[in-house]
Protein backbone atom coordinates (compact mmCIF):
# COMPACT_ATOMS: atom_id res chain seq x y z
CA UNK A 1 -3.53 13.18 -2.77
CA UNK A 2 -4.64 12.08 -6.19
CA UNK A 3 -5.80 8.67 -6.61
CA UNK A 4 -6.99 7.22 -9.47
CA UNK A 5 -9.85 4.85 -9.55
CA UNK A 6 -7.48 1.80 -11.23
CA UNK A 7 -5.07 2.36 -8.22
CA UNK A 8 -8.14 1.96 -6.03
CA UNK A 9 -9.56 -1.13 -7.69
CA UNK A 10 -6.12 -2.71 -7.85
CA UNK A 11 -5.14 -2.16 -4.34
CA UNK A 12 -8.96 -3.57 -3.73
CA UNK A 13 -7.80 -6.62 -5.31
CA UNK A 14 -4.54 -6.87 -3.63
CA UNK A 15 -5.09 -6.03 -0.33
CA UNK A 16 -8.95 -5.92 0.13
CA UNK A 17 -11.69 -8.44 1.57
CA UNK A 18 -14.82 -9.26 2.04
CA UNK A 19 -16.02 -10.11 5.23
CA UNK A 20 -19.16 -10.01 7.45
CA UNK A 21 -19.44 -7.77 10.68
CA UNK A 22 -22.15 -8.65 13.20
CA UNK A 23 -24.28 -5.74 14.48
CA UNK A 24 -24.66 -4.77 17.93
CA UNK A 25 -27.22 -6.84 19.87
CA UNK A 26 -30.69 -5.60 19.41
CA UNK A 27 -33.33 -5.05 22.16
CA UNK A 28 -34.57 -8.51 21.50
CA UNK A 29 -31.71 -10.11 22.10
CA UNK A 30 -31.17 -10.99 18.11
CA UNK A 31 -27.45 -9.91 15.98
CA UNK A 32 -27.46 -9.59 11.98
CA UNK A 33 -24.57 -10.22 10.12
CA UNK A 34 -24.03 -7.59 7.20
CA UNK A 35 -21.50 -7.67 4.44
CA UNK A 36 -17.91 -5.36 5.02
CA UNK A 37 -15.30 -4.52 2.71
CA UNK A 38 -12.07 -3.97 4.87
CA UNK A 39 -8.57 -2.89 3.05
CA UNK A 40 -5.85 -3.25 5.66
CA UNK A 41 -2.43 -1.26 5.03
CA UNK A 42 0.72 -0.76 7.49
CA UNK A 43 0.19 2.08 9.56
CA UNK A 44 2.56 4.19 7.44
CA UNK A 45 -0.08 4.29 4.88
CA UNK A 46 -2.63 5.35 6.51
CA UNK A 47 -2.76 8.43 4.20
CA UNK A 48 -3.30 6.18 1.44
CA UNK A 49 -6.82 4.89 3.36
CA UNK A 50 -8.09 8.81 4.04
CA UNK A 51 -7.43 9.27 0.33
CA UNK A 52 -9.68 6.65 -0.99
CA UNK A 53 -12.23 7.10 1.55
CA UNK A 54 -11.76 10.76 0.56
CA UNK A 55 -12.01 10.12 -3.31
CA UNK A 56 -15.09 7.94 -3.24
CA UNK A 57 -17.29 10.61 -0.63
CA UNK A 58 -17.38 7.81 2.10
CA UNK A 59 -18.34 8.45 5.88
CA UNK A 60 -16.32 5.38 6.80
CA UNK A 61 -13.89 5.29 9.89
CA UNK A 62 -10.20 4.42 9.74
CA UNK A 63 -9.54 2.13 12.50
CA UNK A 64 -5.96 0.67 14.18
CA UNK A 65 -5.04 -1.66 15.04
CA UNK A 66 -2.13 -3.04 17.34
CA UNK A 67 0.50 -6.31 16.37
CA UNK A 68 -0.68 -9.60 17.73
CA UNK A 69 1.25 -11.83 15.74
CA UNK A 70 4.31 -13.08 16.55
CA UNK A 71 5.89 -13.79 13.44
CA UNK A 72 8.96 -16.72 13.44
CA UNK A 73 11.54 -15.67 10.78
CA UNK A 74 12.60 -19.37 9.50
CA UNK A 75 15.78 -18.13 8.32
CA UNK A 76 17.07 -16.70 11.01
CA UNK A 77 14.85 -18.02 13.92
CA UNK A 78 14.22 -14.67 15.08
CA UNK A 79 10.87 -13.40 16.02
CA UNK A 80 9.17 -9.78 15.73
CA UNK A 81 5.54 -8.40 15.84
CA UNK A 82 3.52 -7.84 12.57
CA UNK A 83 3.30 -3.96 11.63
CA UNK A 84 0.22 -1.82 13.56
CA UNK A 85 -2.06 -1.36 10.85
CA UNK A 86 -4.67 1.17 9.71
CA UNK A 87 -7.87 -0.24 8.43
CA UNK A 88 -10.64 1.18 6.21
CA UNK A 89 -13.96 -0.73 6.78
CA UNK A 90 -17.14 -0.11 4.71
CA UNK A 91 -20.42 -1.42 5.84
CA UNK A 92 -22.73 0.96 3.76
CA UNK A 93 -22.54 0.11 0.53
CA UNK A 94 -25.16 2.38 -0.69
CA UNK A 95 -22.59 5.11 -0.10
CA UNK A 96 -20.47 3.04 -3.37
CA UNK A 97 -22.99 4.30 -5.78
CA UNK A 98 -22.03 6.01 -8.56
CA UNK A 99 -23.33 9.47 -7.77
CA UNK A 100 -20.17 11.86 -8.84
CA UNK A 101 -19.28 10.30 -11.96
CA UNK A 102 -16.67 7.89 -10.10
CA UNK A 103 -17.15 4.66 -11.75
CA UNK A 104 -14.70 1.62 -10.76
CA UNK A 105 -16.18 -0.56 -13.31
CA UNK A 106 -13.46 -2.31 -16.18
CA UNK A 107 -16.42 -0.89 -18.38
């Protein structure tokens, strides 16, 4: 799958955010809180995720996850479960550096 680096900045912008995970707890009893970049997609594009993980050399996961929201349609009154979605989550951001000439800069 080809994907260009504007598709992967857009969909950044669209459907991308910046969070903070909390590490495991430590020996000493302490947590740290480090910076994650998480693009969620349906589960149907999951192929979509591989591919930019792919593209950019990135040892990331793609995790799932199941519906738990019951979503009210206020037209109708009926209610259904939000899509299972697929999930790319980056934690290292060293791994981001531009080190194979993939740059996803407006510059």
């Amino acid at each position: 799958m080809g994907i260009s680096n504007e598709y992967i900045r857009g969909l950044v912008e669209g459907e991308g955010s910046f969070t903070f995970s909390t590490t495991r707890k430590r020996a000493d009893g302490t947590r740290h809180k480090l910076p994650a970049l998480t693009i969620s997609l349906n589960i149907r594009d999951k192929k979509i995720l591989e591919g930019i993980r792919d593209k950019l050399g990135l040892k990331a996961k793609i995790y799932y996850r199941v519906p738990e929201i019951n979503i009210i349609n206020a037209r109708t009154g009926k209610s259904y479960l939000s899509g299972r979605q697929a999930i790319l989550i980056i934690r290292d951001f060293e791994q981001l550096k531009d080190t194979r000439g993939c740059n996803l800069s407006n510059g």
